[in-house]
Protein backbone atom coordinates (compact mmCIF):
# COMPACT_ATOMS: atom_id res chain seq x y z
CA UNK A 1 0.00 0.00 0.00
CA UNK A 2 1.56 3.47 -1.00
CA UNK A 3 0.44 6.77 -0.78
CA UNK A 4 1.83 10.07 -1.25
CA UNK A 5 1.01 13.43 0.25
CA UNK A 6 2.02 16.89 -0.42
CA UNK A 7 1.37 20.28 1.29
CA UNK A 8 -0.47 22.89 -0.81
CA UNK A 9 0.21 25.59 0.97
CA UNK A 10 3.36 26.64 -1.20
CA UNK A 11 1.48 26.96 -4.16
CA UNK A 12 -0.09 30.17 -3.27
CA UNK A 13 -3.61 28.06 -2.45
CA UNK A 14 -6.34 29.55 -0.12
CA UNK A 15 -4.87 27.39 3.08
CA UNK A 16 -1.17 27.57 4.68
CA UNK A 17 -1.68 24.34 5.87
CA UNK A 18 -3.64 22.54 2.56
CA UNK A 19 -2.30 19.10 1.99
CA UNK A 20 -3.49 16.74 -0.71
CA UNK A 21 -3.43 12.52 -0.49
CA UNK A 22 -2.80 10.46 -3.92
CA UNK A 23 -3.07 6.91 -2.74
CA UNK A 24 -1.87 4.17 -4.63
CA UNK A 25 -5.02 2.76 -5.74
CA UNK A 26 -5.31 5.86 -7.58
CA UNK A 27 -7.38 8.30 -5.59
CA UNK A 28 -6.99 11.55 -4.42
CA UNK A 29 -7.92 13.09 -0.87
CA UNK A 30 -8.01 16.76 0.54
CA UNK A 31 -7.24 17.53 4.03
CA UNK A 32 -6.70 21.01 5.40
CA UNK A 33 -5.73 22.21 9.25
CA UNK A 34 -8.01 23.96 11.93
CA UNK A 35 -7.82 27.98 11.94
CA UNK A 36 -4.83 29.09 14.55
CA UNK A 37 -6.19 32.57 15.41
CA UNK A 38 -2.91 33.18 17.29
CA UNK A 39 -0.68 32.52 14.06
CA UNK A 40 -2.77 32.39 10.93
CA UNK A 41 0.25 31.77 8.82
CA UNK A 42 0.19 28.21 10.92
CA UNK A 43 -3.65 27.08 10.42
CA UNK A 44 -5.68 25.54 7.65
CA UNK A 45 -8.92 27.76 6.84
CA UNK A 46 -10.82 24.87 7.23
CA UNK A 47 -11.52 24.01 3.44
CA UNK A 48 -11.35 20.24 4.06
CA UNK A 49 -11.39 17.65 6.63
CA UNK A 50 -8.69 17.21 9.17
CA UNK A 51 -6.60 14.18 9.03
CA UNK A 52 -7.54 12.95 12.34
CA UNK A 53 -11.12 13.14 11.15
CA UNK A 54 -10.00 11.00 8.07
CA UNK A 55 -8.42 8.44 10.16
CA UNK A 56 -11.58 8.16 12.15
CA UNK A 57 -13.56 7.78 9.07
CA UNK A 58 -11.31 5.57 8.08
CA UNK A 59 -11.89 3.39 10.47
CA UNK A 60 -15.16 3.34 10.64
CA UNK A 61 -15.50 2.20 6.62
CA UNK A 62 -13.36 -0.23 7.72
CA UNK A 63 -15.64 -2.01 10.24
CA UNK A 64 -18.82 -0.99 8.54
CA UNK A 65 -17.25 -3.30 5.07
CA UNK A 66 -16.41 -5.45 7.61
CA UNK A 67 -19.97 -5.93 9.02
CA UNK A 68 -21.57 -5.77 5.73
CA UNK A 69 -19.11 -8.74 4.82
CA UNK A 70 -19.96 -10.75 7.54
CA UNK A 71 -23.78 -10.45 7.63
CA UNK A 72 -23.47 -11.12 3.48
CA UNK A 73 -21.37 -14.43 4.02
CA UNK A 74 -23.56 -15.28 6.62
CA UNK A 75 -26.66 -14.77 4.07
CA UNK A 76 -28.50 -12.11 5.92
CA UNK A 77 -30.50 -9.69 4.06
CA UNK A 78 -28.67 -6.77 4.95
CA UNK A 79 -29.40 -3.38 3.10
CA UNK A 80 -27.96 -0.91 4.80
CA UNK A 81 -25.52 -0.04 7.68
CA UNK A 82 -24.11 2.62 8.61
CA UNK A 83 -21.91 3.87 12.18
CA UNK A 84 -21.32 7.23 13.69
CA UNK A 85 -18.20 7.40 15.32
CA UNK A 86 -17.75 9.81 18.49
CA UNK A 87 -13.72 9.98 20.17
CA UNK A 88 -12.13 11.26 22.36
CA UNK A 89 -8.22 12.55 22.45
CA UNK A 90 -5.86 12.90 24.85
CA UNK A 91 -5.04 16.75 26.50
CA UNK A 92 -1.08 16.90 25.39
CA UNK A 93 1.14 15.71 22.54
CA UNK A 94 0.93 13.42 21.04
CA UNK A 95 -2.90 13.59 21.04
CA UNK A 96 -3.98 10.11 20.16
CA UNK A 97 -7.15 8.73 20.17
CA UNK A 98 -8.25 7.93 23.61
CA UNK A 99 -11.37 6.62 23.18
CA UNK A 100 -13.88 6.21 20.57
CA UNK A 101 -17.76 4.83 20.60
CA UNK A 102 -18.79 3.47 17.41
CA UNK A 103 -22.82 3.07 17.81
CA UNK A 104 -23.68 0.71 13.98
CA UNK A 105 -27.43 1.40 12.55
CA UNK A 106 -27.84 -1.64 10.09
CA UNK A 107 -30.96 -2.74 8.12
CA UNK A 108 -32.58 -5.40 6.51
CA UNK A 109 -35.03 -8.25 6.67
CA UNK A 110 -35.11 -10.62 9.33
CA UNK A 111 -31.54 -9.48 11.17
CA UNK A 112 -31.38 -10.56 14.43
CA UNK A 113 -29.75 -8.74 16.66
CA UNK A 114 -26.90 -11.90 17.12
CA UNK A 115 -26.00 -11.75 13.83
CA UNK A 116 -25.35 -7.83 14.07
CA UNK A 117 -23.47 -8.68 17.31
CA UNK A 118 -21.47 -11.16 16.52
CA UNK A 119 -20.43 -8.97 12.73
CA UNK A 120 -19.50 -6.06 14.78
CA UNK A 121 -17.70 -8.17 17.48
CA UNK A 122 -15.74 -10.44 14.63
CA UNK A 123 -14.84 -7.31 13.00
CA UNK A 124 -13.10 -5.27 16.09
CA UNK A 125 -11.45 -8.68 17.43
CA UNK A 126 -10.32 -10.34 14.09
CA UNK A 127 -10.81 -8.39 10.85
CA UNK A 128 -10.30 -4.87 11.05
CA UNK A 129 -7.05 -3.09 11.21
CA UNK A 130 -7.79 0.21 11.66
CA UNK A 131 -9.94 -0.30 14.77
CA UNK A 132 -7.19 -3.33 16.30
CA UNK A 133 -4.70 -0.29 15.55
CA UNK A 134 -6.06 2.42 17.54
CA UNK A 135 -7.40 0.01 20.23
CA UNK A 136 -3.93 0.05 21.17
CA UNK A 137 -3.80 3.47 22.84
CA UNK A 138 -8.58 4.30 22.79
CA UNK A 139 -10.94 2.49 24.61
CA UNK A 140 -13.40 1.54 21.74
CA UNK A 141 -16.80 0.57 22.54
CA UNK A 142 -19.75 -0.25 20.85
CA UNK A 143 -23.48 0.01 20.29
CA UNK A 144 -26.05 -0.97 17.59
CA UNK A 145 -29.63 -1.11 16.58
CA UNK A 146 -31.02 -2.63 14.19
CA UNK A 147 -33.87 -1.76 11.83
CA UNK A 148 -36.06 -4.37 9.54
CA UNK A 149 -36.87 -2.97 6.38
């Protein structure tokens, strides 16, 4: 996996700190820094998201394919899912993730609310990185409902 990114703010753009993400499977991602009211020449002008925010949504694609997967394999009629992610991070440098509640909405017919427990449970102990990564310094929790459709 490669991916290259390169600060924007050199190029006379609206945002000192403007940054821009060409991964290797040939996409291309905009991230931008918070205001700094004390040194503007040091903030973003918020014009994109932050890449914290990225690595959170990252993370929560991650386990949502995950889920979807699962329930799929398992031949649920799943139709939709999605999660809203809510974290926390820590007071000083470097400010990590410290914890993070992932609460999964997922649809279909006939899901029980095993099968959604056991997708989201398989995913965060076996299958997905990004949430076995940051469980290493965030308490991650989670909650679901589900919704027949």
């Amino acid at each position: 996996m490669e991916c290259t990114v390169s600060w924007t703010g050199a190029l006379n753009t609206r945002s000192n700190m403007g940054f821009v993400a060409e991964t290797g499977s040939g996409h291309t991602l905009v991230m931008d820094g918070a205001p700094d009211a004390a040194k503007p020449e040091n903030g973003g002008q918020n014009l994109a998201a932050r890449p914290m925010e990225l690595l959170l949504a990252g993370t929560g694609g991650c386990t949502a394919y995950d889920v979807v997967l699962i329930l799929k394999r398992g031949r649920h009629e799943v139709s939709g899912c999605s999660v809203k992610l809510s974290a926390e991070r820590a007071e000083t440098e470097p400010k990590v993730f410290t914890r993070i509640n992932m609460h999964f909405i997922v649809s279909g017919k006939r899901l029980t609310a095993a099968a959604v427990e056991r997708a989201i449970a398989l995913s965060h102990e076996k299958y997905c990185s990004a949430s076995v990564m940051l469980g290493k310094t965030a308490q991650i929790s989670t909650s679901f409902e589900v919704l027949e459709v």
